[in-house]
Every structure is written in C-alpha cells, then in structure tokens.
C-alpha atoms as a PDB file:
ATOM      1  CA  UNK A   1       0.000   0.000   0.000  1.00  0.00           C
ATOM      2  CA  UNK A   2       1.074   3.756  -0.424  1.00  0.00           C
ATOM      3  CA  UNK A   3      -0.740   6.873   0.220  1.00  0.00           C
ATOM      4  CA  UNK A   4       0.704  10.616  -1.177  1.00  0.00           C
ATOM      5  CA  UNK A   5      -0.360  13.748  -0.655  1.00  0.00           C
ATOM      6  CA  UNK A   6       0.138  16.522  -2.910  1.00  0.00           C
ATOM      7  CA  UNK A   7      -0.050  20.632  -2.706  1.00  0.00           C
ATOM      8  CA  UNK A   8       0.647  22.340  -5.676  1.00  0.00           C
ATOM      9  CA  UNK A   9       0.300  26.232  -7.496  1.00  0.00           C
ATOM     10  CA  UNK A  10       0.442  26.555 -11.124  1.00  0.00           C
ATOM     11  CA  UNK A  11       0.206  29.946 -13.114  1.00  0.00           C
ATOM     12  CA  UNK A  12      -1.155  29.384 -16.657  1.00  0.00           C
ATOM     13  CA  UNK A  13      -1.100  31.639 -19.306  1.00  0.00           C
ATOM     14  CA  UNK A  14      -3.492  30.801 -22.287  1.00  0.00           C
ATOM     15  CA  UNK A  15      -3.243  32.532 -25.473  1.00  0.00           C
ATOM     16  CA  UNK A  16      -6.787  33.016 -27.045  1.00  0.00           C
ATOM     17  CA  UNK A  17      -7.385  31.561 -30.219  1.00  0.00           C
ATOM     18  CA  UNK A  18      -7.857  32.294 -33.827  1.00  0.00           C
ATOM     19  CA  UNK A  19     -11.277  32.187 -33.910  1.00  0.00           C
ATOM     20  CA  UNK A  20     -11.543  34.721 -31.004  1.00  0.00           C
ATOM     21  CA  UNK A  21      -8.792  37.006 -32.857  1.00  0.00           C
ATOM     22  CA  UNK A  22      -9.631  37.213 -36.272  1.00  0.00           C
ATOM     23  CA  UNK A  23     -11.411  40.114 -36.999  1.00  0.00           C
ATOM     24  CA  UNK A  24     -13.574  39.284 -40.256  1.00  0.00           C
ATOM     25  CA  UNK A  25     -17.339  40.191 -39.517  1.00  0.00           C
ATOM     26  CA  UNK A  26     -19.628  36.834 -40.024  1.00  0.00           C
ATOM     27  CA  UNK A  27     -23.130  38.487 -41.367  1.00  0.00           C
ATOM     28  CA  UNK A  28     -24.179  34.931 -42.991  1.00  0.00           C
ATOM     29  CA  UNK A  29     -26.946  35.509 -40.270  1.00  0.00           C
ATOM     30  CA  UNK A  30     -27.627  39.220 -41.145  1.00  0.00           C
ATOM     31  CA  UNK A  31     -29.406  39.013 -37.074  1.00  0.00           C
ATOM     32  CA  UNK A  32     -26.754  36.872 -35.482  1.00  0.00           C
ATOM     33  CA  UNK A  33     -23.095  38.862 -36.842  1.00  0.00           C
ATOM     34  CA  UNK A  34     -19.908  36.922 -35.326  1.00  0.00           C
ATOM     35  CA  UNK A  35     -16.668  38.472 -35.409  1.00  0.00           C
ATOM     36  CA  UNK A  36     -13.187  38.211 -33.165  1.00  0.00           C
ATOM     37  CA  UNK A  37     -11.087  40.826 -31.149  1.00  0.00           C
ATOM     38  CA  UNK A  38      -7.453  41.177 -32.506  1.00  0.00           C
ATOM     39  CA  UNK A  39      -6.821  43.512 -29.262  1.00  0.00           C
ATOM     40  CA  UNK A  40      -7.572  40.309 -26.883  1.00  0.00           C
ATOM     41  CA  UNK A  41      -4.523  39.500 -24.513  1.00  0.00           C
ATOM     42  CA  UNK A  42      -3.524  35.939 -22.944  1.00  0.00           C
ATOM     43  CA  UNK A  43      -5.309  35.161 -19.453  1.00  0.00           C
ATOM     44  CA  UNK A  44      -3.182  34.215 -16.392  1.00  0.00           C
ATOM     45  CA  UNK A  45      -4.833  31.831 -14.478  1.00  0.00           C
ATOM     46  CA  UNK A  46      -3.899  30.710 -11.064  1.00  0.00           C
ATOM     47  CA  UNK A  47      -4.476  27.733  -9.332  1.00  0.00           C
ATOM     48  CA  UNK A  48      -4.441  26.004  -5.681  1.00  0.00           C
ATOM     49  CA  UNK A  49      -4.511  21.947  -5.433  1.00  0.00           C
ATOM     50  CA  UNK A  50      -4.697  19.806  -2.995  1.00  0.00           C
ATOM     51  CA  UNK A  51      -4.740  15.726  -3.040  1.00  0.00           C
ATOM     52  CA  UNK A  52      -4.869  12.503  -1.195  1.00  0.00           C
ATOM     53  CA  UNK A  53      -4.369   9.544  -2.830  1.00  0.00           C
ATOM     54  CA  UNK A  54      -4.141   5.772  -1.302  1.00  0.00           C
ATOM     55  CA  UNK A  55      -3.387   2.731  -3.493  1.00  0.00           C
ATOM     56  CA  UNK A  56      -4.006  -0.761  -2.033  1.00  0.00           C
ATOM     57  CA  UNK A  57      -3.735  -4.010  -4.384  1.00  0.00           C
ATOM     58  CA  UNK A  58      -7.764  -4.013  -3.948  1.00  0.00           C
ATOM     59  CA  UNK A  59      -8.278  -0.529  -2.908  1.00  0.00           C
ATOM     60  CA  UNK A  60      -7.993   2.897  -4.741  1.00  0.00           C
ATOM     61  CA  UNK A  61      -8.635   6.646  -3.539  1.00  0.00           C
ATOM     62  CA  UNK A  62      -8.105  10.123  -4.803  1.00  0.00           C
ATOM     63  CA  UNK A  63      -9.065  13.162  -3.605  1.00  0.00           C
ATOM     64  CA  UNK A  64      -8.705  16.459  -4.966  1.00  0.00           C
ATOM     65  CA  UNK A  65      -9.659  20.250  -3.559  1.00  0.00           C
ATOM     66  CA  UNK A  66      -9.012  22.629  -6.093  1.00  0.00           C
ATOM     67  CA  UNK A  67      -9.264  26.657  -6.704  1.00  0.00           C
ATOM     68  CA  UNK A  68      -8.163  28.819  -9.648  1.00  0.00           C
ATOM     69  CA  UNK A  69      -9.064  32.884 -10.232  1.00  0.00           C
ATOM     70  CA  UNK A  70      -8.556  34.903 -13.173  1.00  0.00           C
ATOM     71  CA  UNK A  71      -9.017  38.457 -13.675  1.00  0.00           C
ATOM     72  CA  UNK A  72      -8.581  38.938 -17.211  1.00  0.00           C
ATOM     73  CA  UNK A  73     -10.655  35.868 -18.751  1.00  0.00           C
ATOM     74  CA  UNK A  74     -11.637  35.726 -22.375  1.00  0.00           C
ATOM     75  CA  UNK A  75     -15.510  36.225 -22.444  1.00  0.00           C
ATOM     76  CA  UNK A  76     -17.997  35.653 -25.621  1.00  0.00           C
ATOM     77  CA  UNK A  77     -20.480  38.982 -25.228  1.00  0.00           C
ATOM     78  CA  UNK A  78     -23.207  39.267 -27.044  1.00  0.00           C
ATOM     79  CA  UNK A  79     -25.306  42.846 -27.435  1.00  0.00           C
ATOM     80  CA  UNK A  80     -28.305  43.578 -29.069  1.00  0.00           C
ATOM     81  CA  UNK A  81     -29.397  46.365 -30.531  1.00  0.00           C
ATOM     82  CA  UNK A  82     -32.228  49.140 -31.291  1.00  0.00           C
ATOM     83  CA  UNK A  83     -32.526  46.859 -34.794  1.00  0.00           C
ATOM     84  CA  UNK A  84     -32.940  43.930 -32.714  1.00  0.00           C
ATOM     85  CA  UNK A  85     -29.443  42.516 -34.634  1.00  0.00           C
ATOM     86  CA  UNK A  86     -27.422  40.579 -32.322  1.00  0.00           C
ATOM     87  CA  UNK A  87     -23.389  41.481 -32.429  1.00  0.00           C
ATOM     88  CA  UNK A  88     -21.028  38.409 -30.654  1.00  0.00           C
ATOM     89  CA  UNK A  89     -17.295  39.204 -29.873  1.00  0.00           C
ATOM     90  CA  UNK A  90     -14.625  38.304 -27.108  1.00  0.00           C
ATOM     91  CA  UNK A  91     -13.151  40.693 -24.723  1.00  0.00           C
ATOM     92  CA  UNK A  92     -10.937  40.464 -21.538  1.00  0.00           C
ATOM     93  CA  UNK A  93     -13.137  41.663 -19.079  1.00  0.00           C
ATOM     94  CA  UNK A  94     -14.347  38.453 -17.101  1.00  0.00           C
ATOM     95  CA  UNK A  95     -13.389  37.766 -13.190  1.00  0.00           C
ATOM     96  CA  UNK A  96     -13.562  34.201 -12.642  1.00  0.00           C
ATOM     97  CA  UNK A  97     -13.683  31.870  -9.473  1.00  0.00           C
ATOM     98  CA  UNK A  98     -13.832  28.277  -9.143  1.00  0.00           C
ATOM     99  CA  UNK A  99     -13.369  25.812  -6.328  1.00  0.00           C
ATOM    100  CA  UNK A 100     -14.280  22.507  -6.580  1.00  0.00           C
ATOM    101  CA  UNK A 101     -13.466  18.547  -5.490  1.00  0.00           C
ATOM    102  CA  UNK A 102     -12.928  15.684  -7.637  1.00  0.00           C
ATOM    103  CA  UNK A 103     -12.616  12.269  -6.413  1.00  0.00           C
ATOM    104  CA  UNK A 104     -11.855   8.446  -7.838  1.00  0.00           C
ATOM    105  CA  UNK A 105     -12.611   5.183  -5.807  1.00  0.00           C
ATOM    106  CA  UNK A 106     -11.611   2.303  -7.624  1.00  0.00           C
ATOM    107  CA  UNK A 107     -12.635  -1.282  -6.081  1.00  0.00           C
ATOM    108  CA  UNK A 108     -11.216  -5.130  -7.052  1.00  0.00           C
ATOM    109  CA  UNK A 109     -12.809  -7.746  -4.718  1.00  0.00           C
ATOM    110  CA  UNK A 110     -11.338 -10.554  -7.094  1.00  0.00           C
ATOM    111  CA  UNK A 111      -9.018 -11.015  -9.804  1.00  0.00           C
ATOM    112  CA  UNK A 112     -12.081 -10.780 -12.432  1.00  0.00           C
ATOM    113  CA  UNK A 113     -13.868  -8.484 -11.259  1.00  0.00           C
ATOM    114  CA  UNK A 114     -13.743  -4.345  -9.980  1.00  0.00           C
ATOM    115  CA  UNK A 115     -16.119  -0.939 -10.325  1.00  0.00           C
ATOM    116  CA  UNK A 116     -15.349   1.848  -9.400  1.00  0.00           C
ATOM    117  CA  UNK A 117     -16.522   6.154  -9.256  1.00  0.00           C
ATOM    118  CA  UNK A 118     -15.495   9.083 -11.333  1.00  0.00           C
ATOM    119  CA  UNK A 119     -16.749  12.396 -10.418  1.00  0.00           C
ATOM    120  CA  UNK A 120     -16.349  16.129  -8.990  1.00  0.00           C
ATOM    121  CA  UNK A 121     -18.923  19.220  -8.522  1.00  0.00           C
ATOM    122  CA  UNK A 122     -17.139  22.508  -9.182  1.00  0.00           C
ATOM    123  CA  UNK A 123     -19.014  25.912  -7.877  1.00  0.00           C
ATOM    124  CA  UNK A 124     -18.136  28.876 -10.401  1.00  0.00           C
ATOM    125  CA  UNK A 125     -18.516  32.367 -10.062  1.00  0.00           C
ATOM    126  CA  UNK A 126     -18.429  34.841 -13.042  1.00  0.00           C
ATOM    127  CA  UNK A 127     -18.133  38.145 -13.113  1.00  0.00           C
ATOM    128  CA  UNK A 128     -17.986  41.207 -15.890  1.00  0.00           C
ATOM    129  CA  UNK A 129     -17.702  44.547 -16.759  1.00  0.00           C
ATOM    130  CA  UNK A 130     -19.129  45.875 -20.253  1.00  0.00           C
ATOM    131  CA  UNK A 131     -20.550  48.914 -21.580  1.00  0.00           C
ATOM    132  CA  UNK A 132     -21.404  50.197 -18.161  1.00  0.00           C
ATOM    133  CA  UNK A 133     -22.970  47.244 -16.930  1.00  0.00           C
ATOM    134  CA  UNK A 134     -22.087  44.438 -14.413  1.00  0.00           C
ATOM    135  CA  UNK A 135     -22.898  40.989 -15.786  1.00  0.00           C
ATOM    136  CA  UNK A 136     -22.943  37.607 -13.156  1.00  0.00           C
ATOM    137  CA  UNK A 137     -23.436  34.089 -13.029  1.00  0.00           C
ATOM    138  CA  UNK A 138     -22.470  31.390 -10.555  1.00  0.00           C
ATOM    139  CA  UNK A 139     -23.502  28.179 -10.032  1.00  0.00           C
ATOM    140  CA  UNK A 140     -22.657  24.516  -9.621  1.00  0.00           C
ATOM    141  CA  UNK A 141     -22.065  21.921 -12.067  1.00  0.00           C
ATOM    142  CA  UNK A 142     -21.269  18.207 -11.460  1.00  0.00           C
ATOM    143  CA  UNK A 143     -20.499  14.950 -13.498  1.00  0.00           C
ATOM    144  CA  UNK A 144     -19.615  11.341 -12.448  1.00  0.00           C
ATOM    145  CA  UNK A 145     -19.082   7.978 -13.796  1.00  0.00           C
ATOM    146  CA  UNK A 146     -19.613   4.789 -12.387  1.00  0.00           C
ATOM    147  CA  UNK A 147     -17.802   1.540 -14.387  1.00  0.00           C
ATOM    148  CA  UNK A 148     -17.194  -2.149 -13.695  1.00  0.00           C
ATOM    149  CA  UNK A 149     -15.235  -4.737 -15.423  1.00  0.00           C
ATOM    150  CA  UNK A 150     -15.979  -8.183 -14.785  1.00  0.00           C
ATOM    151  CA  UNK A 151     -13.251 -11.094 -17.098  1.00  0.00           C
ATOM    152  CA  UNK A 152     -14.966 -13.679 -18.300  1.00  0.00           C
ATOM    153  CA  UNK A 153     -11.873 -16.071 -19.414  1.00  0.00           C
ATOM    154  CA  UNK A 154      -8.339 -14.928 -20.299  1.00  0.00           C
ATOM    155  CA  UNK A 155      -8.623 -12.814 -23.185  1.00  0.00           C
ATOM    156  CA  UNK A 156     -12.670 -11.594 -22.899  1.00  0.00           C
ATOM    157  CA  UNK A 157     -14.378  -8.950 -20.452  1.00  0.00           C
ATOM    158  CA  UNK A 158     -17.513  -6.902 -20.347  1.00  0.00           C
ATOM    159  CA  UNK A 159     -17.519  -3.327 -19.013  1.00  0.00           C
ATOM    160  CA  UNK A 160     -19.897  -1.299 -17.804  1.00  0.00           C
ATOM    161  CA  UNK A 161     -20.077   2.314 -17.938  1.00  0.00           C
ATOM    162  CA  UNK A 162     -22.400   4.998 -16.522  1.00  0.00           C
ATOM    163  CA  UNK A 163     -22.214   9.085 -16.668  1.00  0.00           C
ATOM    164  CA  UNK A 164     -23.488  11.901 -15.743  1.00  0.00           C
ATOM    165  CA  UNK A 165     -22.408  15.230 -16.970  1.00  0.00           C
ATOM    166  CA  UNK A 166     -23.659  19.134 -15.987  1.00  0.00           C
ATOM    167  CA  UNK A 167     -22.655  21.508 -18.505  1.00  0.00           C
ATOM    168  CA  UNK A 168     -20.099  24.075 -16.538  1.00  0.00           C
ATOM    169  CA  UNK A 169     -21.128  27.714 -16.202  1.00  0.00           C
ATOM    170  CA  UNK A 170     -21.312  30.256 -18.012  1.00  0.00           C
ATOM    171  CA  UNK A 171     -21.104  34.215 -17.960  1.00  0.00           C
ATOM    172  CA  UNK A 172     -23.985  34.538 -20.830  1.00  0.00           C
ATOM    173  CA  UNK A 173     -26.088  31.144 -20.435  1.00  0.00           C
END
C-alpha cells in the first residue's frame, strides 16, 4: 500500500485563439453577426490543489480540492441592438472563481472483477464589466461515472459504464 499527498500552485497563461482574434465580420446571419477581437490579450490563471491519494492491491482513492481565479478571462459577449441585430465578440473583461473537489474510488474484490466512481462538482462564479454594466453568473455543475469490469476467461471482459455530466457555467447562459 502507499498513500501521497500533494499541494501544488500553477500559473497558466493561455493565449486566445484564432477564432476569437480574427477580426472578419460573419453576417451569414444578417441578425446573429460573429466576429473576433485582434486587441484580446492571454489570461493568467492561477491555481491552488490539494490531493490525497491511497493505493491498495484491492483498494484505490483520490481526492482532490481545487481553486483557480482569473481576472482577465476571455468572455464571448453578445449585445443587441435598437434593430434587434445581435453582435457576438470576445473581450478580456471576465473575473472568474472556481473551487471545486474531484474524487476516484476504484474497487477489485477478485481477480475478475472491480467498479469503481469518477466524479467532482465545481461551484463557479463569473463576473464582468461591459458597456457600463455588471454581468454575473455562478452556479454549480457536477459529473460522475460509475464503471465495472468483470473477465470472463483470459482474453474476454464486459464493461460497464455509466455518466453523468452538468454543462459548466457560463457568464452569458
């Protein structure tokens, strides 16, 4: 058996895409007109971990506490106006928050057989300046798996999977 425990801090820098740079106007839709920011910057994200993890020849844990902010996030924003025509961009003007737990328990009574558990719930908070106006969200989301494996002879098995997945948060949604 051996257990570890982990802290870590990472900074992360994340460039934004082309899609959210290029600047060509998208009026397929002549309502819905798409078009990128070449002016966005890269977001610094920071983040806080911290795990426990025990392995046992039948027994498996992990557990994980985690927290990342950023203050300059990359956020689609969507405005509407007097023509009822709907303009979509990025900008860096989002403050997010998220803190969350993820955890694995994996299970092997026997030699042919184990299941085991998959999942985390993260709470997020959004936050946003634009055009005068403060936009929020927060909220939870959650998703888990549940699988088991059971070897029938030497080279055959069934599995078994299950999920459930919450769509994550966000600022406009």
């Amino acid at each position: 058996p051996s257990q570890s425990l982990k802290a870590s801090y990472t900074q992360r820098l994340q460039r934004p895409s082309i899609w959210y740079l290029n600047p060509y106007r998208n009026d397929m839709d002549r309502l819905n007109i798409h078009y990128g920011n070449p002016d966005l910057e890269s977001e610094i994200a920071h983040s806080f971990e911290l795990g426990y993890n025990t392995f046992t020849p039948k027994f498996n844990l992990g557990v994980t506490g985690t927290t990342s902010f950023t203050n300059n996030s990359i956020e689609q924003i969507s405005r509407i106006d007097a023509t009822n025509i709907s303009y979509t961009t990025y900008e860096n003007i989002g403050k997010n928050v998220r803190v969350g737990m993820n955890s694995y328990i994996s299970y092997r009574p026997s030699g042919k057989f184990n299941f085991g558990f998959n999942g985390g719930v993260n709470y997020s908070q959004l936050e946003a300046y634009s055009f005068g106006t403060v936009i929020k969200n927060d909220g939870f989301n959650f998703r888990g798996s549940l699988n088991t494996r059971i070897t029938l002879w030497k080279n055959a098995a069934v599995n078994a999977n299950w999920g459930l997945y919450y769509s994550s948060i966000q600022l406009q949604g």
